[in-house]
Protein backbone atom coordinates (compact mmCIF):
# COMPACT_ATOMS: atom_id res chain seq x y z
CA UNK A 1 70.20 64.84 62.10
CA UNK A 2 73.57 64.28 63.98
CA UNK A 3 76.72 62.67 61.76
CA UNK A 4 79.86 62.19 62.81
CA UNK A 5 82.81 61.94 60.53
CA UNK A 6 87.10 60.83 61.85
CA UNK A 7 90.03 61.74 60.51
CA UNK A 8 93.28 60.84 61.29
CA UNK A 9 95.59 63.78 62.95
CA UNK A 10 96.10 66.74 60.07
CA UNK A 11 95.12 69.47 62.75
CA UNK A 12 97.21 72.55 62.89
CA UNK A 13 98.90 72.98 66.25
CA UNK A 14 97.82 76.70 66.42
CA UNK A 15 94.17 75.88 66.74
CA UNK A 16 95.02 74.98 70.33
CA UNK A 17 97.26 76.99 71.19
CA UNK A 18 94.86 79.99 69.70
CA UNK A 19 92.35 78.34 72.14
CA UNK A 20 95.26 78.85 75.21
CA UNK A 21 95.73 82.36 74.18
CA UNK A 22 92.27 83.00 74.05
CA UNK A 23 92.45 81.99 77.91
CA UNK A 24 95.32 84.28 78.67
CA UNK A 25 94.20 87.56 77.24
CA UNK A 26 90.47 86.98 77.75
CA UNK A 27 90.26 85.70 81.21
CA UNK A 28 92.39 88.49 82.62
CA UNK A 29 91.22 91.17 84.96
CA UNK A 30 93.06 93.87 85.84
CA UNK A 31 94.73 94.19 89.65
CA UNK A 32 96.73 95.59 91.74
CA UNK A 33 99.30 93.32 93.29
CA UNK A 34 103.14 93.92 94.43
CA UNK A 35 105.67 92.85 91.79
CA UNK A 36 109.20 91.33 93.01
CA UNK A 37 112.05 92.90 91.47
CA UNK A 38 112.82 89.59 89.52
CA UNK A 39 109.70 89.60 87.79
CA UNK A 40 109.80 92.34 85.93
CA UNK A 41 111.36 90.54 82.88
CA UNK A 42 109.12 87.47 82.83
CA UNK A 43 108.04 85.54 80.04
CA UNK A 44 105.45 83.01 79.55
CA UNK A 45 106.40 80.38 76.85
CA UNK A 46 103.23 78.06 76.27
CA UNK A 47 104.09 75.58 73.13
CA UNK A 48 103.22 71.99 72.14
CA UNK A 49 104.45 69.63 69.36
CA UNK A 50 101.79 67.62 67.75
CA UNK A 51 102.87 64.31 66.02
CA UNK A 52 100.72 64.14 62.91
CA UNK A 53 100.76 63.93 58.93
CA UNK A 54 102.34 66.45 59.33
CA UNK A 55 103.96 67.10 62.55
CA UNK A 56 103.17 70.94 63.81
CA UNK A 57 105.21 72.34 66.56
CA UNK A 58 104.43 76.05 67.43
CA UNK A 59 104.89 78.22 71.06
CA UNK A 60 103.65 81.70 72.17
CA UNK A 61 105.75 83.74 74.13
CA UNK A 62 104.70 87.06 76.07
CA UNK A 63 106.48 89.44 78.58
CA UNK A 64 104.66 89.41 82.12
CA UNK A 65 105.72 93.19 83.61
CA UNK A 66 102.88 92.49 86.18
CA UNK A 67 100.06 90.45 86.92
CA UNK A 68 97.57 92.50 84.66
CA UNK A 69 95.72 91.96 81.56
CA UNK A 70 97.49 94.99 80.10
CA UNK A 71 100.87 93.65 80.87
CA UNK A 72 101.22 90.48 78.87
CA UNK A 73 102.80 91.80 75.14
CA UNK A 74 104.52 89.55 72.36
CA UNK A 75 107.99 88.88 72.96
CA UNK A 76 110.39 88.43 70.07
CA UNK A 77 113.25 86.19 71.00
CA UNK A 78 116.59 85.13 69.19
CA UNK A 79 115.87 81.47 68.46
CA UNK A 80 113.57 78.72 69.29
CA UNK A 81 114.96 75.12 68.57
CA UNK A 82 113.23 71.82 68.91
CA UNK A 83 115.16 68.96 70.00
CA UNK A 84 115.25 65.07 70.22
CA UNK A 85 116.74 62.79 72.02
CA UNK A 86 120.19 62.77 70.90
CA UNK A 87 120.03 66.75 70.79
CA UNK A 88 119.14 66.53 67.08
CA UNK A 89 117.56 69.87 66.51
CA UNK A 90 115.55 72.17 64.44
CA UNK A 91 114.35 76.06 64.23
CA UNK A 92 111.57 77.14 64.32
CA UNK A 93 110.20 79.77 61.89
CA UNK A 94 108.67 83.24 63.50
CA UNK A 95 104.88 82.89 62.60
CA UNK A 96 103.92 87.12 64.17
CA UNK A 97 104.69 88.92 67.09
CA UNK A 98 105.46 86.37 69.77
CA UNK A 99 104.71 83.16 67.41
CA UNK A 100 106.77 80.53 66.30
CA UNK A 101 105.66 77.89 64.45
CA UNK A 102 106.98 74.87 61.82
CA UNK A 103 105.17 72.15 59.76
CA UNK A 104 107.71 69.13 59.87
CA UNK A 105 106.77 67.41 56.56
CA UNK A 106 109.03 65.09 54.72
CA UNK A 107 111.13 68.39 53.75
CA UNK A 108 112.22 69.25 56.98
CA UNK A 109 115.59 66.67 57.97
CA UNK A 110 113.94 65.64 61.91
CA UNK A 111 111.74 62.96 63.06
CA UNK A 112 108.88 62.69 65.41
CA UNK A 113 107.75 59.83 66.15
CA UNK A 114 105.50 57.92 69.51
CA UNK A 115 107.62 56.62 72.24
CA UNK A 116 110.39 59.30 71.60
CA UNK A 117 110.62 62.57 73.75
CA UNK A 118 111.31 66.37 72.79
CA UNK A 119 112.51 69.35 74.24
CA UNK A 120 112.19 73.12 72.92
CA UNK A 121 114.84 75.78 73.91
CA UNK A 122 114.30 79.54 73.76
CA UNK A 123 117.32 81.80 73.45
CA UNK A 124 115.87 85.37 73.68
CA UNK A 125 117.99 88.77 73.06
CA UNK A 126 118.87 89.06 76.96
CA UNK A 127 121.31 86.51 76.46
CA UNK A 128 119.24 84.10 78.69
CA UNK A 129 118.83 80.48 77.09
CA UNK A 130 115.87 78.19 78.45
CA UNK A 131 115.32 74.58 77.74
CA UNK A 132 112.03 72.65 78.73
CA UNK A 133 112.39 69.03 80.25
CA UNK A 134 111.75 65.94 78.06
CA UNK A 135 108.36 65.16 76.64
CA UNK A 136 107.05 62.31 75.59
CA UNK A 137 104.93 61.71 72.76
CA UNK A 138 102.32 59.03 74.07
CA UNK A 139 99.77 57.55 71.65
CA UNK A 140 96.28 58.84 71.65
CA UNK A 141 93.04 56.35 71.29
CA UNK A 142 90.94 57.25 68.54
CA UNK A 143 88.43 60.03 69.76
CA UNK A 144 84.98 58.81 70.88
CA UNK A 145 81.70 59.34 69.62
CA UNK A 146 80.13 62.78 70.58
CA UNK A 147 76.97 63.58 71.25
CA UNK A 148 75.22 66.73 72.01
CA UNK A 149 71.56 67.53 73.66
CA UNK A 150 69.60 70.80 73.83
CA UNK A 151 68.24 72.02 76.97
CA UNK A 152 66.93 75.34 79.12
CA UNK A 153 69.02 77.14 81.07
CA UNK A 154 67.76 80.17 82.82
CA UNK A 155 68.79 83.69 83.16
CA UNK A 156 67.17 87.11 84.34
CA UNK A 157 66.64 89.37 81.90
CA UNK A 158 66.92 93.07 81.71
CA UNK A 159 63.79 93.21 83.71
CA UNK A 160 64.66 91.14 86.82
CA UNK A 161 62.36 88.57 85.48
CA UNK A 162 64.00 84.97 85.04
CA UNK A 163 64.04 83.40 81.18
CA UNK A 164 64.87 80.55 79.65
CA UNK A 165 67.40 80.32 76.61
CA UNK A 166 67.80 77.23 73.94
CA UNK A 167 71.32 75.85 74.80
CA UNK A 168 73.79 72.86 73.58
CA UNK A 169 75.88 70.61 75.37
CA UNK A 170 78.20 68.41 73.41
CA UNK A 171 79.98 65.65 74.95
CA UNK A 172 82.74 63.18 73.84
CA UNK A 173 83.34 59.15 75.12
CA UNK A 174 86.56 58.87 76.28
CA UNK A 175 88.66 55.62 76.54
CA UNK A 176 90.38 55.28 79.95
CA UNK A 177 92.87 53.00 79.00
CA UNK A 178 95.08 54.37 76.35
CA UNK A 179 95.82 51.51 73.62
CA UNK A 180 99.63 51.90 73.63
CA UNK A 181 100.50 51.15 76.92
CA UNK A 182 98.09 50.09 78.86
CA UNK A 183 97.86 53.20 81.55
CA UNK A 184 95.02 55.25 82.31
CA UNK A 185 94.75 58.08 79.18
CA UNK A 186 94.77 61.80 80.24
CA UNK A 187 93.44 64.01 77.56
CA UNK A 188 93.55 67.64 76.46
CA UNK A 189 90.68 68.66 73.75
CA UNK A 190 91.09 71.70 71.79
CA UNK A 191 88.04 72.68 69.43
CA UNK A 192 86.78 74.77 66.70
CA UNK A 193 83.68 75.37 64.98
CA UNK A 194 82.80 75.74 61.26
CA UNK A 195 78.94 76.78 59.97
CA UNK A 196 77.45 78.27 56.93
CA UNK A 197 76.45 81.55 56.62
CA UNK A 198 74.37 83.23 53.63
CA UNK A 199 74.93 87.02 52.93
CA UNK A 200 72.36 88.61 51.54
CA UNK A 201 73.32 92.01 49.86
CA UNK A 202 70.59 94.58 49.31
CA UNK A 203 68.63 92.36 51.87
CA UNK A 204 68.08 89.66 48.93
CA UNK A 205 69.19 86.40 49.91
CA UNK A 206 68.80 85.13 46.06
CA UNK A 207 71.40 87.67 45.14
CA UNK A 208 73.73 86.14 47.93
CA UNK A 209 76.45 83.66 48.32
CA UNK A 210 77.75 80.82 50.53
CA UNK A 211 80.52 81.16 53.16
CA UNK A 212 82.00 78.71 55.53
CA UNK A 213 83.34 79.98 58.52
CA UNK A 214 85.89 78.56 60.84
CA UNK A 215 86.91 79.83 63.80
CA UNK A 216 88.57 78.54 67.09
CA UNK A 217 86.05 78.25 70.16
CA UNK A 218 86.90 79.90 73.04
CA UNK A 219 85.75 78.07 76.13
CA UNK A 220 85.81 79.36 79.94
CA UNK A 221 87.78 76.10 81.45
CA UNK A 222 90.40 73.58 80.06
CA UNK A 223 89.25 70.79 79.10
CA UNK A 224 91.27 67.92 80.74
CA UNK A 225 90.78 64.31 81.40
CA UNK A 226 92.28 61.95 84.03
CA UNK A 227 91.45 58.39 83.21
CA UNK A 228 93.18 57.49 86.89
CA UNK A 229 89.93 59.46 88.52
CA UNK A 230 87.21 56.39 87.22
CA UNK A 231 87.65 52.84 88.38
CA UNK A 232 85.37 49.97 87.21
CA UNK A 233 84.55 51.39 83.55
CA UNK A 234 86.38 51.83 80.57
CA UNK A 235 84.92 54.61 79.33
CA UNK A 236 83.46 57.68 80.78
CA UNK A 237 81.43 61.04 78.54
CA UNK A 238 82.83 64.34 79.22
CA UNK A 239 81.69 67.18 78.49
CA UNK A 240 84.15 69.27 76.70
CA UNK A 241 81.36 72.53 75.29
CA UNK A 242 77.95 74.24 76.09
CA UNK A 243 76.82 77.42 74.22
CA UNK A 244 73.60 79.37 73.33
CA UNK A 245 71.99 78.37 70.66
CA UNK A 246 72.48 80.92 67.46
CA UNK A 247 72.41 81.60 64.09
CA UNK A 248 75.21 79.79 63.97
CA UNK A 249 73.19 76.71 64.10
CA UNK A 250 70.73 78.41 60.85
CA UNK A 251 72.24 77.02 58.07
CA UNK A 252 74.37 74.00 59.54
CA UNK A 253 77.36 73.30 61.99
CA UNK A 254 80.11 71.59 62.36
CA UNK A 255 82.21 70.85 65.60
CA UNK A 256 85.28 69.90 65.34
CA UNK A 257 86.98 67.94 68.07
CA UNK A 258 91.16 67.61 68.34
CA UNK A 259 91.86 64.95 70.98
CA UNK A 260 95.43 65.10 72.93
CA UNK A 261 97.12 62.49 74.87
CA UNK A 262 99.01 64.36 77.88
CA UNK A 263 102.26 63.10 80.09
CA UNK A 264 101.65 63.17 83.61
CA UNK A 265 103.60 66.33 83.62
CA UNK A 266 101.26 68.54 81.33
CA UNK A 267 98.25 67.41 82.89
CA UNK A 268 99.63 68.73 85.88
CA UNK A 269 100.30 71.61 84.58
CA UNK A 270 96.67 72.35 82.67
CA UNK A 271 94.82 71.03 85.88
CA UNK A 272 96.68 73.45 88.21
CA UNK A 273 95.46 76.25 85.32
CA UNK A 274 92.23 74.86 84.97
CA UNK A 275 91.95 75.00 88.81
CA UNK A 276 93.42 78.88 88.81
CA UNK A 277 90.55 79.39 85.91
CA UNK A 278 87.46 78.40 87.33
CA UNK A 279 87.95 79.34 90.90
CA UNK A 280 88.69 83.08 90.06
CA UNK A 281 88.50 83.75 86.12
CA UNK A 282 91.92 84.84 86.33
CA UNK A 283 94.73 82.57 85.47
CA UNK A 284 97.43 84.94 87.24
CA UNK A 285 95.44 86.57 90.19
CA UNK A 286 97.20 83.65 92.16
CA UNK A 287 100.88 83.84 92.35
CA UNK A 288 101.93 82.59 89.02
CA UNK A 289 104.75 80.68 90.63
CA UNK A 290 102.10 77.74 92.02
CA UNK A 291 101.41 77.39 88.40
CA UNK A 292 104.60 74.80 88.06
CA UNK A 293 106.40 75.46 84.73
CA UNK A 294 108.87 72.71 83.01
CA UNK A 295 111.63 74.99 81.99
CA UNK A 296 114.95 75.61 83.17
CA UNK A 297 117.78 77.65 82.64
CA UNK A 298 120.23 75.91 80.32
CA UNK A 299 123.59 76.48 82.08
CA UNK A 300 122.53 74.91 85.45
CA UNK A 301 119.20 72.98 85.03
CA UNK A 302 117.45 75.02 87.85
CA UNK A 303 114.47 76.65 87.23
CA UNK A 304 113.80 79.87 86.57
CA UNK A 305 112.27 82.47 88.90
CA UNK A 306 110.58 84.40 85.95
CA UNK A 307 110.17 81.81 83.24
CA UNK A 308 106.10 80.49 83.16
CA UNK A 309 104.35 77.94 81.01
CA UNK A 310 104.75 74.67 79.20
CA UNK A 311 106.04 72.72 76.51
CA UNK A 312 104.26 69.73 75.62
CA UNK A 313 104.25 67.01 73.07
CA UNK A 314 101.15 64.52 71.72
CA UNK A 315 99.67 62.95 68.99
CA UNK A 316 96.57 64.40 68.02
CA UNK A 317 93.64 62.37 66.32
CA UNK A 318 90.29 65.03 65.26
CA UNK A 319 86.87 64.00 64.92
CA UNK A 320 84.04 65.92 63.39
CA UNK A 321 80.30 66.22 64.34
CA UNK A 322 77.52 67.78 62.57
CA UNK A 323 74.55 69.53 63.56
CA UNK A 324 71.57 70.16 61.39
CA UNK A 325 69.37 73.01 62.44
CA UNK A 326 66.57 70.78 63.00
CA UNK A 327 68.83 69.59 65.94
CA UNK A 328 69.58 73.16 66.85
CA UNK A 329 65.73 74.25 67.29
CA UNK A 330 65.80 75.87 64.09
CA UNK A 331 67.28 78.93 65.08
CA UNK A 332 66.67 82.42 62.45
CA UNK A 333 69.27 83.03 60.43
CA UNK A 334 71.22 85.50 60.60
CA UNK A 335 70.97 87.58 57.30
CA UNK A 336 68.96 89.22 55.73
CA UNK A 337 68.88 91.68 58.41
CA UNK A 338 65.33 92.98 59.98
CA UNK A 339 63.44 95.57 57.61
CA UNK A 340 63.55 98.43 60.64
CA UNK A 341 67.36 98.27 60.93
CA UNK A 342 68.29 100.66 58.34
CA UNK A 343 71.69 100.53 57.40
CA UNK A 344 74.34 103.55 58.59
CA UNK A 345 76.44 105.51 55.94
CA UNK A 346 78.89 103.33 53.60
CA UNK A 347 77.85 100.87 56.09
CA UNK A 348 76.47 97.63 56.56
CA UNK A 349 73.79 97.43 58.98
CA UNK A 350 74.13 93.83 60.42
CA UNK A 351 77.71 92.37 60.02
CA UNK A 352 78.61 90.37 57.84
CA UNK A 353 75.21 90.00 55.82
CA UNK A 354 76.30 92.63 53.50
CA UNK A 355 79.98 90.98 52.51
CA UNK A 356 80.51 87.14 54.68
CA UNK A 357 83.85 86.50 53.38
CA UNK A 358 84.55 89.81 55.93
CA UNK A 359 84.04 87.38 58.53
CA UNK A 360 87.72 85.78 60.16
CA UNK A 361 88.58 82.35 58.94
CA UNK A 362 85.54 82.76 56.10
CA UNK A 363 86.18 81.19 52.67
CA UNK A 364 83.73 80.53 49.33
CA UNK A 365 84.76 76.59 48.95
CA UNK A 366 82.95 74.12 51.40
CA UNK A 367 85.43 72.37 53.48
CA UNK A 368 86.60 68.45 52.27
CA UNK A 369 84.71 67.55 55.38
CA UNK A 370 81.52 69.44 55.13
CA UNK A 371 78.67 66.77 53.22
CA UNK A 372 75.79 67.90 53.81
């Protein structure tokens, strides 16, 4: 059984940028390459506001010392500001090492609204104060329906011999024409995943309980849409995910879809990293400067030789699909673990059958969304 279930924009801004940082620290391999001199106090400053009820606007901010995985650490800074049009501001709170983040509910004295445009400045403890250009918030056409299929894919196994594993491909109809304006839509989707998992203490599943797990999904490529690439339709299905199936499919799944509507300027900027991505796996083995960033230095407006990134703003609409594990294949669950595994000392011998809510993002009450 496949259902699919809307709702309007509530999704936290740090899902995607989770999903970008997942991409920066996971995609990186370490090499050798010559530094300049003015590099050597680079930051990268990836943020986004997202219009919603409520509005979430959150950045990331690392120190680059070189073009290794090693290299990029959390970078404090002295203040983060958002700003409107008529240089209306407000700060943002630090959310961990690196993070700043701010709900903008009807508490907080600042508006955001479609049509208008935004700007975040950094001012870190160097003294150095950097302001992106204007962003526009642009509406986004309610999300599509998605769809998902199971096929073979092969691999060789440990024997040289080739295989074929159960996979999933889900895919989402996308409107080319956004419904504000009238222009082809470009769109950024960001997703997570949330499925049911049964511990099963003592290897007795009667004696267990019910967790729902959500988690980000971290995904290989960026998944990016330019409606001015199709002519003669008004809709086109991308795929946006494709993964094993797992026991994450046992007991039923849900993925969640968070559809973005990008300026011309950030899909620039996320094609030229998608392009970085998926011809080497390495988003700064290429010279990080042909990765064009839209800050500048404050003072003068030029742009900085060892600033990196974007700010970008959107309205976000999410839309949920369900898989039952008939869909799946009826993958095993995961718990109660196999008989021969015996279990090590003051240990658990399959994680997390013995305690699930030691699983990240795992809680005891079943999401609003989750009705099945």
């Amino acid at each position: 059984m496949f259902n699919q279930k809307k709702s309007r924009s509530r999704v936290l801004l740090w899902f995607t940028l989770v999903s970008v940082s997942l991409i920066l620290y996971s995609c990186l391999d370490e090499i050798e390459l010559p530094i300049e001199s003015d590099l050597n106090d680079a930051i990268v400053i990836e943020g986004s506001l997202s219009m919603g009820n409520p509005s979430v606007v959150s950045i990331g901010i690392t120190r680059l010392f070189d073009f290794s995985a090693s290299s990029l650490q959390p970078v404090n800074v002295r203040e983060v500001l958002l700003l409107d049009e008529q240089d209306n501001s407000v700060a943002l709170k630090e959310a961990g090492p690196g993070n700043y983040r701010l709900v903008i509910d009807d508490k907080v004295n600042f508006t955001v609204a479609i049509g208008k445009e935004y700007r975040l400045q950094v001012s870190t403890f160097d003294n150095r104060k950097i302001i992106s250009t204007a962003e526009p918030i642009l509406a986004t056409p309610e999300p599509g329906a998605v769809d998902v299929s199971l096929f073979k894919k092969d691999r060789l196994n440990d024997e040289g011999q080739i295989v074929q594993d159960d996979y999933l491909a889900f895919s989402i109809e996308a409107s080319i024409t956004s419904s504000s304006d009238g222009h082809e839509a470009r769109y950024f989707w960001a997703l997570e995943q949330t499925f049911l998992i049964t511990d099963s203490p003592d290897r007795k599943i009667e004696d267990g309980k019910d967790c729902y797990i959500t988690q980000p999904i971290d995904v290989t490529s960026v998944n990016i849409l330019d409606g001015n690439q199709f002519s003669g339709t008004d809709q086109v299905s991308a795929l946006i995910y494709e993964t094993p199936v797992n026991y994450y499919f046992a007991q039923g799944y849900y993925l969640t879809v968070v559809q973005h509507s990008l300026s011309e300027g950030a899909y620039r900027y996320w094609n030229q990293v998608s392009q970085v991505i998926d011809r080497t796996g390495n988003m700064f083995e290429a010279p990080a400067g042909r990765i064009k960033s839209n800050f500048v230095n404050l003072d003068d407006g030029q742009a900085s030789p060892n600033v990196f990134g974007y700010f970008y703003a959107s309205q976000s609409d999410t839309t949920r699909f369900y898989v039952s594990p008939e869909a799946a294949g009826s993958p095993s669950m995961y718990c109660p673990w196999p008989v021969n595994q015996i279990p090590p000392p003051n240990g658990c011998p399959r994680f997390p059958c013995c305690e699930c809510l030691d699983e990240i993002g795992s809680q005891l009450e079943k999401p609003d969304f989750w009705d099945q």
